[in-house]
N, C-alpha and C. Protein backbone atom coordinates (compact mmCIF):
# COMPACT_ATOMS: atom_id res chain seq x y z
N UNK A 1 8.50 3.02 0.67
CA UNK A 1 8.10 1.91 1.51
C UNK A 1 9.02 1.79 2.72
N UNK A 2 10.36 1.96 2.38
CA UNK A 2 11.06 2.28 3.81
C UNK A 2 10.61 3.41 4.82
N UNK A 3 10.18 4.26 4.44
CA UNK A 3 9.95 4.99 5.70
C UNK A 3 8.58 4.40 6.56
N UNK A 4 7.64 3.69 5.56
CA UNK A 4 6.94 2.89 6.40
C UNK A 4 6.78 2.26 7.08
N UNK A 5 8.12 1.40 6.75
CA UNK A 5 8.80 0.14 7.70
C UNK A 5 9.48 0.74 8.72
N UNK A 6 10.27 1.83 8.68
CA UNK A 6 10.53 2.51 10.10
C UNK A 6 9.37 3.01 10.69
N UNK A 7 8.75 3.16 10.45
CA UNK A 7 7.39 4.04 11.07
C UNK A 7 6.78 2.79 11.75
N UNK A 8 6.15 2.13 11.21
CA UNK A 8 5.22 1.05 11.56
C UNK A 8 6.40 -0.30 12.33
N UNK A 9 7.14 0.07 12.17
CA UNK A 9 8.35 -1.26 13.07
C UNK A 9 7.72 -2.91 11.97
N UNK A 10 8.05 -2.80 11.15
CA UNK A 10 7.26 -4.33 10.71
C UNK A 10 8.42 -4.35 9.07
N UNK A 11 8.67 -5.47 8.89
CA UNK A 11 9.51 -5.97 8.12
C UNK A 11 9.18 -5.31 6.16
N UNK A 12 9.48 -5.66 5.44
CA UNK A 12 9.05 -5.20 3.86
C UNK A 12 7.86 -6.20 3.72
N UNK A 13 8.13 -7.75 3.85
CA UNK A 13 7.48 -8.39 3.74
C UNK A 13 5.50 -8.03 4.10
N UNK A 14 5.74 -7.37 5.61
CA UNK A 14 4.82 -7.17 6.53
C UNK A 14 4.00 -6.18 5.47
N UNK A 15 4.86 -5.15 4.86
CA UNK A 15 4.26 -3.62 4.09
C UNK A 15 3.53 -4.26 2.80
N UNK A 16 4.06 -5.36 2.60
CA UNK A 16 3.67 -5.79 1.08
C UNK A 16 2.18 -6.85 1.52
N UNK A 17 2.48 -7.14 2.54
CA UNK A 17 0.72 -8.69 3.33
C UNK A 17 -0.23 -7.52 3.32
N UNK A 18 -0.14 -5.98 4.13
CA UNK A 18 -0.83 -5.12 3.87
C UNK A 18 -1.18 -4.50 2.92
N UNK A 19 -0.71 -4.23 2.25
CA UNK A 19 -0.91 -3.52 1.19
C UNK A 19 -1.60 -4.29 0.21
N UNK A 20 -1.05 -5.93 0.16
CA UNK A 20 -2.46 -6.61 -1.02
C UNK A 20 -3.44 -6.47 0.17
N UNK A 21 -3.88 -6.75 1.17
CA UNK A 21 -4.91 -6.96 1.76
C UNK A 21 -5.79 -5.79 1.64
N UNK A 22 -5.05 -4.54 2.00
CA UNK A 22 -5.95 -3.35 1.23
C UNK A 22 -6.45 -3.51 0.12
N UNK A 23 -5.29 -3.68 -0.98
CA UNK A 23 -5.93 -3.65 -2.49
C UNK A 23 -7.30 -4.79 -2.59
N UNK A 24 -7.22 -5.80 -2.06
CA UNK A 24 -8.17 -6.53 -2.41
C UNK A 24 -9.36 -6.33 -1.33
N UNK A 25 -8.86 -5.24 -0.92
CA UNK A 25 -10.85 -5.17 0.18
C UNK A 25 -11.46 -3.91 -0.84
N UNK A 26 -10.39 -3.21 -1.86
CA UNK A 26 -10.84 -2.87 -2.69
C UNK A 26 -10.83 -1.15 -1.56
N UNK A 27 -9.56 -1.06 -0.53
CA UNK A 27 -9.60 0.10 -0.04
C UNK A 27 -8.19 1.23 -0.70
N UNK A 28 -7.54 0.65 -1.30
CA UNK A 28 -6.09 1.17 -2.13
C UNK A 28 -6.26 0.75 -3.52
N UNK A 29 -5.72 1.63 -4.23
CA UNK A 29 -5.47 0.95 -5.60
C UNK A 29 -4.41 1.71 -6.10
N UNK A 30 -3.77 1.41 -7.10
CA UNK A 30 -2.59 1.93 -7.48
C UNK A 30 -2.92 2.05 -8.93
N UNK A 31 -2.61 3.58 -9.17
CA UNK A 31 -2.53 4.16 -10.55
C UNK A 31 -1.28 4.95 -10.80
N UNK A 32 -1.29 4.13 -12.24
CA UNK A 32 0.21 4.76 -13.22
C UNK A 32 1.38 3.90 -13.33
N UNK A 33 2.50 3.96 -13.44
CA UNK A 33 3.36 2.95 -13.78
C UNK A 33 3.83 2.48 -12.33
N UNK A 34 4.89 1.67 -12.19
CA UNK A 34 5.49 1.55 -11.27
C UNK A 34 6.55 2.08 -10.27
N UNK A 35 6.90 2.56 -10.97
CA UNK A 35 8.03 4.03 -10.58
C UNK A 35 7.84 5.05 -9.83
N UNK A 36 6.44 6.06 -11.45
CA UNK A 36 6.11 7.51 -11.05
C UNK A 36 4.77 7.00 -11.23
N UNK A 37 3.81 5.80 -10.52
CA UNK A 37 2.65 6.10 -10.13
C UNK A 37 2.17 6.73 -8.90
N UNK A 38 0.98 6.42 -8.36
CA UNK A 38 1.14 6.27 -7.11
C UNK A 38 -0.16 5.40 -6.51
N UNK A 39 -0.59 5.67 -5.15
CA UNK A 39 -1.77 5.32 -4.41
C UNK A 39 -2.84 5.52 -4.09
N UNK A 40 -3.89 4.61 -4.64
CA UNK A 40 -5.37 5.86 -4.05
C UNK A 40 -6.01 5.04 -2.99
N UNK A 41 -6.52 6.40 -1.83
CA UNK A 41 -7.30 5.55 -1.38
C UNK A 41 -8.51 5.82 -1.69
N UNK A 42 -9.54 4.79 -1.64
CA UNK A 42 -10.77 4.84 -1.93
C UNK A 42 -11.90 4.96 -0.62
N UNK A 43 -12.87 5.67 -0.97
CA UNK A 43 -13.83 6.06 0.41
C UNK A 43 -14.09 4.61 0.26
N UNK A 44 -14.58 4.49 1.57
CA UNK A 44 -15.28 3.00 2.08
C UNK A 44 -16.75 3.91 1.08
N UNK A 45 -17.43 2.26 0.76
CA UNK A 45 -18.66 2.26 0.23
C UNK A 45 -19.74 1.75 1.30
């Protein structure tokens, strides 16, 4: 997630408003534990 926040210039907070907002348009989802899971993205329907 840090290299995101350097990339994109926007705070942790900012990575985390995005990232639910993805999950709940139902365009990311996250599979496996928390650690060694990771991210999917999902085709738009």
């Amino acid at each position: 997630m840090r290299y995101t926040m350097r990339e994109q210039g926007i705070t942790f907070d900012g990575v985390r408003y995005h990232l639910a907002k993805l999950r709940k348009a139902g365009i990311l989802r996250r599979e496996g534990a928390a650690r060694g899971g990771r991210w999917i993205v999902e085709a738009p329907h």
